[in-house]
Structure formats: structure tokens, C-alpha cells
Protein backbone atom coordinates (compact mmCIF):
# COMPACT_ATOMS: atom_id res chain seq x y z
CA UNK A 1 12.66 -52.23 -51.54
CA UNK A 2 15.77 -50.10 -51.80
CA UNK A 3 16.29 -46.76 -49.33
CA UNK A 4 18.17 -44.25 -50.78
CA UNK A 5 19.66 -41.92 -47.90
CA UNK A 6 19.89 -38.40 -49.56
CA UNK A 7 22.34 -36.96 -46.75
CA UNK A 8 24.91 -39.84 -47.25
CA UNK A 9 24.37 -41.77 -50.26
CA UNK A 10 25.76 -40.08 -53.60
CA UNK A 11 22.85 -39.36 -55.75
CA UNK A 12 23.96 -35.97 -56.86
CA UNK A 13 25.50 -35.57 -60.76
CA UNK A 14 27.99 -32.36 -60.49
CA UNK A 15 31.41 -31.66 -62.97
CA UNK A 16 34.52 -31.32 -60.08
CA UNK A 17 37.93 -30.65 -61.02
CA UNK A 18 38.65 -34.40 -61.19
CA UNK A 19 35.32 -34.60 -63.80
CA UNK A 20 32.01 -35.60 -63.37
CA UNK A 21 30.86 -37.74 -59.94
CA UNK A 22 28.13 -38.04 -58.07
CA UNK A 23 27.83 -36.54 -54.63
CA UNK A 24 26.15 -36.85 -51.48
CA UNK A 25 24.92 -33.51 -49.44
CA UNK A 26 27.38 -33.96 -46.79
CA UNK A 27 29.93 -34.78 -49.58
CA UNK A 28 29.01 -31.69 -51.40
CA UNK A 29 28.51 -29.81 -48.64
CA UNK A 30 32.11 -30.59 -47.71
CA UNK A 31 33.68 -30.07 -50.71
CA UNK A 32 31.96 -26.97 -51.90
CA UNK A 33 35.02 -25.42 -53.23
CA UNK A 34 35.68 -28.08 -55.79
CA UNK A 35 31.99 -28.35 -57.58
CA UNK A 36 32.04 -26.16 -60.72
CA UNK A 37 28.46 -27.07 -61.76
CA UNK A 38 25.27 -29.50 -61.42
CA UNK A 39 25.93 -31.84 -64.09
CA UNK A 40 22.93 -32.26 -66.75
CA UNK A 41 20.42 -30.15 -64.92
CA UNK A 42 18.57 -27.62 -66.29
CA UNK A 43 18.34 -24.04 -64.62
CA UNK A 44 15.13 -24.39 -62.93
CA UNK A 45 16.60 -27.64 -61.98
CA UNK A 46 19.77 -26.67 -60.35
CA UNK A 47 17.91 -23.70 -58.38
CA UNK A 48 15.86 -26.44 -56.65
CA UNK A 49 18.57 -28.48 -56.27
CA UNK A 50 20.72 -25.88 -54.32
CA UNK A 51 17.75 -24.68 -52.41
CA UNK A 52 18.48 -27.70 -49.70
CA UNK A 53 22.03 -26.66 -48.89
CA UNK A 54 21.55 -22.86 -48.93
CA UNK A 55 18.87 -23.85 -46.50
CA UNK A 56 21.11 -26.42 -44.29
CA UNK A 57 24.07 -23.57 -44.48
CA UNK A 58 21.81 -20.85 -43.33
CA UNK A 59 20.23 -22.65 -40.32
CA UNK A 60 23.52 -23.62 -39.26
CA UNK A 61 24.58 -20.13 -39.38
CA UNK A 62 22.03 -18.87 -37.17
CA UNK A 63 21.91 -16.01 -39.09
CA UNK A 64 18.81 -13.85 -37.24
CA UNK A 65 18.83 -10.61 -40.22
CA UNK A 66 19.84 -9.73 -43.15
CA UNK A 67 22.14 -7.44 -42.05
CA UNK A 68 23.81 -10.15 -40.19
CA UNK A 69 23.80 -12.16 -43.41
CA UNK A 70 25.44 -9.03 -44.83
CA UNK A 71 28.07 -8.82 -42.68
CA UNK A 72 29.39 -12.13 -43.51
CA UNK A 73 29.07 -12.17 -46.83
């Protein structure tokens, strides 16, 4: 049976400056700056979708408040 590794395979459909690819999470995590959308998702969709790196960012932040989360915003 095939394994699909969600943190390092590319799995994820997004529209980059170069045109559409697929991405994985470290990959998009990485290149943030250059994704300009989740390719054929719908909205409900691409909020799910994004919930897993807001989620990764945040932990890794350590952010302990919102003010703190203010601050570096």
C-alpha cells in the first residue's frame, strides 16, 4: 500500500509565481512568500487547509498571549 508523508511529500495544489505546483508543508512553509493562493479549493476548503500551518507557525512561536501575538504582528 502506498504512504503518503504529508510533511514532505507534495500533495498540496497552490498558484506560485512560476504557476500552479504542488507543495509539501515544509515546502510551503518555506516558501510562504511565493504562494498567491490554494489552487482549486473552495473557501471552506482553504480555511481547513491553512489551519495546519497557522497551527505549526504558532507553536513554534511560543507565543503565550495575545498581546504577545500582537506585538509581532
Amino acid at each position: 500500500m502506498a504512504q503518503l508523508n504529508l510533511i514532505t511529500d507534495p500533495w498540496q495544489p497552490v498558484i506560485t509565481g512560476r504557476g500552479p505546483e504542488r507543495l509539501s508543508l515544509v515546502d510551503e512553509l518555506m516558501r510562504a512568500h511565493e504562494v498567491r493562493e490554494f489552487d482549486g479549493l473552495a473557501a471552506p476548503e482553504t480555511v481547513a487547509v491553512l489551519r495546519l500551518p497557522v497551527a505549526l507557525l504558532i507553536d513554534g512561536l511560543r507565543l503565550k498571549s495575545v498581546e504577545e501575538w500582537g506585538a509581532l504582528w
